[in-house]
PDB file of N, CA and C in Angstrom:
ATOM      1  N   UNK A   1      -1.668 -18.819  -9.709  1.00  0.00           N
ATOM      2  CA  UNK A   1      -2.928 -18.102  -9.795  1.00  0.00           C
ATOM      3  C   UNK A   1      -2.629 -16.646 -10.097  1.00  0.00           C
ATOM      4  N   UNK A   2      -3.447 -15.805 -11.236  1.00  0.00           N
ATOM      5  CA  UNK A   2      -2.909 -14.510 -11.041  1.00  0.00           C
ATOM      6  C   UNK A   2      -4.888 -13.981 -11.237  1.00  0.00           C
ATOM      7  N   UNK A   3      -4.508 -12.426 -10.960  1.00  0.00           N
ATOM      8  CA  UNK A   3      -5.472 -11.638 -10.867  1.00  0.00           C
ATOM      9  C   UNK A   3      -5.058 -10.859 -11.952  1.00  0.00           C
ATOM     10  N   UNK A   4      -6.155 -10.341 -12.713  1.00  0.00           N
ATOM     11  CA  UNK A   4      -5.930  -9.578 -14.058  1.00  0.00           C
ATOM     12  C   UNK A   4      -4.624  -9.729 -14.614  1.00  0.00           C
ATOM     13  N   UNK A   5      -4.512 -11.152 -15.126  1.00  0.00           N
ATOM     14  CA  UNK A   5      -3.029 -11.684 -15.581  1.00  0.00           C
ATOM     15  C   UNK A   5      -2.099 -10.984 -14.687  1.00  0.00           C
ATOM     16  N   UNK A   6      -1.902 -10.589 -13.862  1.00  0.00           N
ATOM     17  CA  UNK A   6      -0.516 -10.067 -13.022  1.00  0.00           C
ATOM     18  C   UNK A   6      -0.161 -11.635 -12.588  1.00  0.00           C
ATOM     19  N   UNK A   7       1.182 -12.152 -12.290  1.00  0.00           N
ATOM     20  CA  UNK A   7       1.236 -12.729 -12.247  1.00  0.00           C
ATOM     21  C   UNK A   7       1.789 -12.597 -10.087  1.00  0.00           C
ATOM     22  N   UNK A   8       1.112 -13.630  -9.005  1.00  0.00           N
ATOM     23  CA  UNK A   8       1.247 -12.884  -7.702  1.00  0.00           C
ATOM     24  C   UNK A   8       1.998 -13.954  -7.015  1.00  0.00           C
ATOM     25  N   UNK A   9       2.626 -12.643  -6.265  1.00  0.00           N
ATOM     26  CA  UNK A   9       3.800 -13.496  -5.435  1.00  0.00           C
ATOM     27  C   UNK A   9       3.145 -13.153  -3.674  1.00  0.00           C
ATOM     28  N   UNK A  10       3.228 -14.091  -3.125  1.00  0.00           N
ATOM     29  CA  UNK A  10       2.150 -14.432  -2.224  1.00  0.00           C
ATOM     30  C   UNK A  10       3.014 -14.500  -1.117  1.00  0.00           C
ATOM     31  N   UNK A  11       2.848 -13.759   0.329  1.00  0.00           N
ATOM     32  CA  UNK A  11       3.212 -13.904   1.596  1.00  0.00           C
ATOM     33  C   UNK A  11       2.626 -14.706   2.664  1.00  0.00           C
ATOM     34  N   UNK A  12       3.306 -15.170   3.492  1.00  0.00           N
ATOM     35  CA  UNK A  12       2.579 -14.859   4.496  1.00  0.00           C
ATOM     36  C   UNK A  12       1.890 -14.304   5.662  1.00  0.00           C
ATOM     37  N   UNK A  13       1.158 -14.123   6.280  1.00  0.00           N
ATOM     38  CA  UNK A  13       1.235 -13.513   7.494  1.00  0.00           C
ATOM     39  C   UNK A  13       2.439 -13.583   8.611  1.00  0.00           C
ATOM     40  N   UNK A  14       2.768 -12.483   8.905  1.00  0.00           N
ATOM     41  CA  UNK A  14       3.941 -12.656  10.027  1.00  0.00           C
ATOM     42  C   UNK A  14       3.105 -13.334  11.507  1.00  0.00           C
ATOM     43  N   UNK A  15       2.058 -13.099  11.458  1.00  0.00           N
ATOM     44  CA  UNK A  15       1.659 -13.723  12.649  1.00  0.00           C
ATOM     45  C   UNK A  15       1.129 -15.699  12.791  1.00  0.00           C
ATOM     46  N   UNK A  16       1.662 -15.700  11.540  1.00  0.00           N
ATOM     47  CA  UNK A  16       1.588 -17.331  11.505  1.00  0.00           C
ATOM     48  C   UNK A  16       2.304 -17.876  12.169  1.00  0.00           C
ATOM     49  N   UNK A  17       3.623 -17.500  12.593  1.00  0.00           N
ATOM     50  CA  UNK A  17       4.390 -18.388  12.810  1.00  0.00           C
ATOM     51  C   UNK A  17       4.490 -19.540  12.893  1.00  0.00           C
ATOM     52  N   UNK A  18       4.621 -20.020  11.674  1.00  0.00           N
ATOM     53  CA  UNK A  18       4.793 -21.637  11.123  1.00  0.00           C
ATOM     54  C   UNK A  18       4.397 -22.516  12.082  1.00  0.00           C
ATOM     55  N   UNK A  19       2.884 -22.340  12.745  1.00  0.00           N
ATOM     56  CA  UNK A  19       2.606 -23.157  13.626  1.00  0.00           C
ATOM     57  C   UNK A  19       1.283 -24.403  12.742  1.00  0.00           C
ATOM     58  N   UNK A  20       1.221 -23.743  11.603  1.00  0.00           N
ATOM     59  CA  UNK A  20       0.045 -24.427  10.785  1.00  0.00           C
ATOM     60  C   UNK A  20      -1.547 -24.131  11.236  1.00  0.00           C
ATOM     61  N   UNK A  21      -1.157 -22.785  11.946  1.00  0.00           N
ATOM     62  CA  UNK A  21      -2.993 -22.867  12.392  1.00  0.00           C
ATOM     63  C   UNK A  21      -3.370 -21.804  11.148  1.00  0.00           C
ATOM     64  N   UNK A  22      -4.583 -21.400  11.215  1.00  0.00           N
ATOM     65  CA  UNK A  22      -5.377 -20.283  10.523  1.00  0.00           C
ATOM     66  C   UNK A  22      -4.741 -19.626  10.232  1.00  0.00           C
ATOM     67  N   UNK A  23      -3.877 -19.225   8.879  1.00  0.00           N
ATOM     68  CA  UNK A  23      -2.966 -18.666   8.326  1.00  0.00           C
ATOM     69  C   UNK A  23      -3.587 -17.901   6.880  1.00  0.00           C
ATOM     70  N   UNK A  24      -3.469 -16.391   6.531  1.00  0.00           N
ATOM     71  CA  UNK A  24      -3.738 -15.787   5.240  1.00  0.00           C
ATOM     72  C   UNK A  24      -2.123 -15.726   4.812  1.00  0.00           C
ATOM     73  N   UNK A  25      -2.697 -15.432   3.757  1.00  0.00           N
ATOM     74  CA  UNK A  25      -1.485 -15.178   2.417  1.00  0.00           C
ATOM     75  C   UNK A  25      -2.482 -14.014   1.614  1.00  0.00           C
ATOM     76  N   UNK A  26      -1.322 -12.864   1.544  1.00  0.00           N
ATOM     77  CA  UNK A  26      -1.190 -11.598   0.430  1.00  0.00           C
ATOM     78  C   UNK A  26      -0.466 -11.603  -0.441  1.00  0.00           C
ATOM     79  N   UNK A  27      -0.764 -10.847  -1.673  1.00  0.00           N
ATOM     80  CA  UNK A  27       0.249 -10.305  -2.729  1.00  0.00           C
ATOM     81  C   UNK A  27       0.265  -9.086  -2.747  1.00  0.00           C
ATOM     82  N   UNK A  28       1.440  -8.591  -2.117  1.00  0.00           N
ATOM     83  CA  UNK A  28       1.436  -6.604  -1.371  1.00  0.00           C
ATOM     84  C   UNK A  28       2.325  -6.155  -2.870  1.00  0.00           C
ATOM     85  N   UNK A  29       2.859  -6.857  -3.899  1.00  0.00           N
ATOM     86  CA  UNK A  29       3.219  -6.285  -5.082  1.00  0.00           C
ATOM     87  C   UNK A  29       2.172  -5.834  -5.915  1.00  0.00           C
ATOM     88  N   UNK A  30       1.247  -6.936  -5.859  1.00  0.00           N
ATOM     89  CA  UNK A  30       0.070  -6.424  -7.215  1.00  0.00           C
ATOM     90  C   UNK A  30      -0.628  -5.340  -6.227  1.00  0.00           C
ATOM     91  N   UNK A  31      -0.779  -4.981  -4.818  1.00  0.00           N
ATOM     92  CA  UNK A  31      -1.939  -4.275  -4.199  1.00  0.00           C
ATOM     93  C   UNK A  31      -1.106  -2.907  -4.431  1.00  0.00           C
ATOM     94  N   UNK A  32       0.084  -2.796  -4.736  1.00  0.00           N
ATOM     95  CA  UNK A  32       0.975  -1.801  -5.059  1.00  0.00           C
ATOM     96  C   UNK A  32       0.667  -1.165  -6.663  1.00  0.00           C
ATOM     97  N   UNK A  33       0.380  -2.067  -7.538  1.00  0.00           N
ATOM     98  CA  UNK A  33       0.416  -2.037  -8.941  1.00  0.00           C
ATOM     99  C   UNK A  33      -1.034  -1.555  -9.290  1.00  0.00           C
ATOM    100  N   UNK A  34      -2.027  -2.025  -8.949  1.00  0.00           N
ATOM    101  CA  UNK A  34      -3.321  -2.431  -8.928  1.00  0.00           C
ATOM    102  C   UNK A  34      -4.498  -1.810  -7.985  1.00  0.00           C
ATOM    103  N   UNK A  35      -3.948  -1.659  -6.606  1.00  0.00           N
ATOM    104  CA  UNK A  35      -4.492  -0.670  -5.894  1.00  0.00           C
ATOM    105  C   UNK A  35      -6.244  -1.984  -4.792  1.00  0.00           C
ATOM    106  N   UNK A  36      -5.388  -3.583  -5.943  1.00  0.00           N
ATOM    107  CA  UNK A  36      -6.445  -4.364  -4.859  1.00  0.00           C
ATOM    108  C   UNK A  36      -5.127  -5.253  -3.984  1.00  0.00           C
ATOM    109  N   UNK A  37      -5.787  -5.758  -2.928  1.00  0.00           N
ATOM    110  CA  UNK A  37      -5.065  -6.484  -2.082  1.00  0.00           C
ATOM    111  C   UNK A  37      -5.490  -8.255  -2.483  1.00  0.00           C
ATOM    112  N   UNK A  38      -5.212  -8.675  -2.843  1.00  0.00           N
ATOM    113  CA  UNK A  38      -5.417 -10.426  -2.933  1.00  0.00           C
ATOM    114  C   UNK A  38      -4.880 -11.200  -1.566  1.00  0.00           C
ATOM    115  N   UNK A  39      -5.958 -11.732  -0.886  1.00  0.00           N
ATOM    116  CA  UNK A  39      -5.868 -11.927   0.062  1.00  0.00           C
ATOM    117  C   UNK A  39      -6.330 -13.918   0.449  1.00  0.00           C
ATOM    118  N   UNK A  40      -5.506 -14.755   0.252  1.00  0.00           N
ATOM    119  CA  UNK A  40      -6.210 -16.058   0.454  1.00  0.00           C
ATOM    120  C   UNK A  40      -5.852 -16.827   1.909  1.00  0.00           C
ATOM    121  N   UNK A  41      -6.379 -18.217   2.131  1.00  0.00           N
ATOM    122  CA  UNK A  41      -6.091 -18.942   3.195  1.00  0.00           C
ATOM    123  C   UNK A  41      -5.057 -19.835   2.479  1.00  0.00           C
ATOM    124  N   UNK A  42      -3.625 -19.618   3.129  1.00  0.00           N
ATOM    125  CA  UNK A  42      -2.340 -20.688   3.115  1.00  0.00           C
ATOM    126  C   UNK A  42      -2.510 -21.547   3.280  1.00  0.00           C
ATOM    127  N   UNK A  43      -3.210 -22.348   3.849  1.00  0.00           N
ATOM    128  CA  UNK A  43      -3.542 -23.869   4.030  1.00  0.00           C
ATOM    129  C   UNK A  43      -4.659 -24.551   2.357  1.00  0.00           C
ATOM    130  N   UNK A  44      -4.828 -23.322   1.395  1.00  0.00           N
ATOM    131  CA  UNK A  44      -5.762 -23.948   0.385  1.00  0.00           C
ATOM    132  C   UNK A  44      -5.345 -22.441  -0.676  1.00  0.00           C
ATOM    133  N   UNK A  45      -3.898 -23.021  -1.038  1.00  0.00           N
ATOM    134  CA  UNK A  45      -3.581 -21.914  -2.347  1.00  0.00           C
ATOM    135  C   UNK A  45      -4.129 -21.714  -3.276  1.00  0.00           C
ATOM    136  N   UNK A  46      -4.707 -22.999  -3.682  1.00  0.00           N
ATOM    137  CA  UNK A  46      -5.435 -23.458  -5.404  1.00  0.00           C
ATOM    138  C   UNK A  46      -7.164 -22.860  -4.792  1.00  0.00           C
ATOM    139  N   UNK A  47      -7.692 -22.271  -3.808  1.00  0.00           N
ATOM    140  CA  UNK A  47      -8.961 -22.421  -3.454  1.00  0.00           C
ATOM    141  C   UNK A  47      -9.079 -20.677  -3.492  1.00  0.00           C
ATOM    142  N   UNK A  48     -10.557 -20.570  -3.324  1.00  0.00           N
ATOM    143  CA  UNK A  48     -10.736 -18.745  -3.624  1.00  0.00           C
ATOM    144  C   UNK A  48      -9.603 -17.396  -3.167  1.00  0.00           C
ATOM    145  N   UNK A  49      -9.787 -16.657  -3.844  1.00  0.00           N
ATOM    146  CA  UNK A  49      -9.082 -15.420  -3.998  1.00  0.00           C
ATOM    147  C   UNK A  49     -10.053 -14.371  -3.364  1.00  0.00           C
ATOM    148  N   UNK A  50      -9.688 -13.786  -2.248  1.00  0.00           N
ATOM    149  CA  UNK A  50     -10.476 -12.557  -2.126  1.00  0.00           C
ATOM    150  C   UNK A  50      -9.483 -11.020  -2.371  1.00  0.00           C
ATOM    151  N   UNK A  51     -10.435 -10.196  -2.734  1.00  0.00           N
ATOM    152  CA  UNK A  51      -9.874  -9.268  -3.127  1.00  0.00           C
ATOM    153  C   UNK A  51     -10.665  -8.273  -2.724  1.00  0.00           C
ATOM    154  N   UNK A  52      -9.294  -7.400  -2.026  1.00  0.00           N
ATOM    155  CA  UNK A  52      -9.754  -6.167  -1.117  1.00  0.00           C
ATOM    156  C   UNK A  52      -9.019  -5.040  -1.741  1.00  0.00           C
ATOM    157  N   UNK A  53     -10.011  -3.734  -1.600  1.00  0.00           N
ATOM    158  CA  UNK A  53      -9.318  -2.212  -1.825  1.00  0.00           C
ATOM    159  C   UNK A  53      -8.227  -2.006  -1.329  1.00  0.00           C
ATOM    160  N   UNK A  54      -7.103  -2.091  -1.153  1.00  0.00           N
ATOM    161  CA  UNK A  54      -6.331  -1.314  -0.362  1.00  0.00           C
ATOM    162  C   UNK A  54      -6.233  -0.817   0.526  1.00  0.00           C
ATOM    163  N   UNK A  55      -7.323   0.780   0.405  1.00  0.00           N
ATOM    164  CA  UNK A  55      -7.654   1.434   1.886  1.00  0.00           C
ATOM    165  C   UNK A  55      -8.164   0.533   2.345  1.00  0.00           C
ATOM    166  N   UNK A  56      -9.346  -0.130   2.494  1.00  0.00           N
ATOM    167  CA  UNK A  56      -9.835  -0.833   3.261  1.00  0.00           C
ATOM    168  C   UNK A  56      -9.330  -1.905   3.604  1.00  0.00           C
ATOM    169  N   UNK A  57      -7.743  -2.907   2.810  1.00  0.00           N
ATOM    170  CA  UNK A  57      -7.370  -3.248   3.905  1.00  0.00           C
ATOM    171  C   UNK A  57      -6.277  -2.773   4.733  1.00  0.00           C
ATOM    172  N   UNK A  58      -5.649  -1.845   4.648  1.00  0.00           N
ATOM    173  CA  UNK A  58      -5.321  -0.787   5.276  1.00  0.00           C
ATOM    174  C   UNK A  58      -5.701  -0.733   6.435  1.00  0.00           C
ATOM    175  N   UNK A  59      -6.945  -0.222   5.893  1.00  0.00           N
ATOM    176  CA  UNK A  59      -7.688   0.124   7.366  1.00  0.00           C
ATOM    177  C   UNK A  59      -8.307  -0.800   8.634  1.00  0.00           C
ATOM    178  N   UNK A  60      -8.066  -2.064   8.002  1.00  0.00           N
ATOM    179  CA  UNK A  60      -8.758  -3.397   8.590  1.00  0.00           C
ATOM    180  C   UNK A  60      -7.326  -3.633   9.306  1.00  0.00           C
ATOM    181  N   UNK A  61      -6.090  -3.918   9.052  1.00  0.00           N
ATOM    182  CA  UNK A  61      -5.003  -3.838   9.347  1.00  0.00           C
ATOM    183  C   UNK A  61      -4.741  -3.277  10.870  1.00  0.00           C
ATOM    184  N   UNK A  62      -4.614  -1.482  10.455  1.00  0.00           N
ATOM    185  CA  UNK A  62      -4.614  -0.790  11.185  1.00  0.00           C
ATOM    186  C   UNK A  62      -5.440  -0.896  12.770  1.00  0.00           C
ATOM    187  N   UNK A  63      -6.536  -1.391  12.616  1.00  0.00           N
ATOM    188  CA  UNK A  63      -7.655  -1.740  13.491  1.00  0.00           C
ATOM    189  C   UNK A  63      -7.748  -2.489  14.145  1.00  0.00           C
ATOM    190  N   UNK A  64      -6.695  -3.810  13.803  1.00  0.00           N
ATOM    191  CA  UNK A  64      -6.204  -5.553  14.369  1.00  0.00           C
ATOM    192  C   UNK A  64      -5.065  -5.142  15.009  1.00  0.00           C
ATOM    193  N   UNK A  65      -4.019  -4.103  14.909  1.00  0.00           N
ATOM    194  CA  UNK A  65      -3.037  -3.634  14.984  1.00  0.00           C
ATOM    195  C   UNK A  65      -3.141  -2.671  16.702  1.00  0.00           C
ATOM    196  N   UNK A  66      -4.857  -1.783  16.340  1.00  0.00           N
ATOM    197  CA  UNK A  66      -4.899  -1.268  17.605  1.00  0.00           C
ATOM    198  C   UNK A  66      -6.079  -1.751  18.366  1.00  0.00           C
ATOM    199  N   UNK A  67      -6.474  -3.250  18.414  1.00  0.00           N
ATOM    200  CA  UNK A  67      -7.227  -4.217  19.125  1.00  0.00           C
ATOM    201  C   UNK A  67      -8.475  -3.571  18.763  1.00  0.00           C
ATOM    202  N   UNK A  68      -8.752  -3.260  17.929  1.00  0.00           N
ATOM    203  CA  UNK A  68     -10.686  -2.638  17.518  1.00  0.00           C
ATOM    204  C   UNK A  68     -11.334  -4.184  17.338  1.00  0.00           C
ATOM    205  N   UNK A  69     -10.741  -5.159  17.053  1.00  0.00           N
ATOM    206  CA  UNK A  69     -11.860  -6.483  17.329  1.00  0.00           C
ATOM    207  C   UNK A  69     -11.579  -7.566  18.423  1.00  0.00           C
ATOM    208  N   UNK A  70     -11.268  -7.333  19.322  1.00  0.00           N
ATOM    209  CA  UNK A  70     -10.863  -7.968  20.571  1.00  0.00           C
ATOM    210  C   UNK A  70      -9.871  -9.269  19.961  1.00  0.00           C
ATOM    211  N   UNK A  71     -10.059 -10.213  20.632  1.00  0.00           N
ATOM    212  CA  UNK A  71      -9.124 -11.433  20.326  1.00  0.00           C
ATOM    213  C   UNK A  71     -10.454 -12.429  20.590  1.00  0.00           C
ATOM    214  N   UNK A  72      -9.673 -13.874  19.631  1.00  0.00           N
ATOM    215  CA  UNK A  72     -10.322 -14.915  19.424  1.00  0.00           C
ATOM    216  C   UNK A  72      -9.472 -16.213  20.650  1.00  0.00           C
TER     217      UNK A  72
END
């Protein structure tokens, strides 16, 4: 799958730990190149692409990082 032909190399979340639950996948090369973040669910590679600003996910990051949305 690529976004504006870039062609994306896709992570995972470090907080997956290969347990198979609710897992995202990024491409932090193109959000480098491009200035968007491509952001999908690992369990459905071939299924939608969301795509975030940078700062904002940055800042969404930052915010999970210092508990601004409690826990699930």
């Amino acid at each position: 799958m690529t976004t504006d032909s870039l062609p994306l190399i896709w992570f995972k979340s470090s907080y997956s730990g290969g347990n198979g639950g609710t897992c995202v996948e990024w491409a932090p090369a193109h959000a480098t190149t491009t200035g968007i973040v491509p952001v999908r669910d690992s369990k459905n590679p071939s299924g939608p692409v969301l795509n975030v600003p940078a700062d904002a996910f940055s800042s969404f990051v930052s915010g999970v990082k210092a508990g601004e949305f409690g826990t699930v």
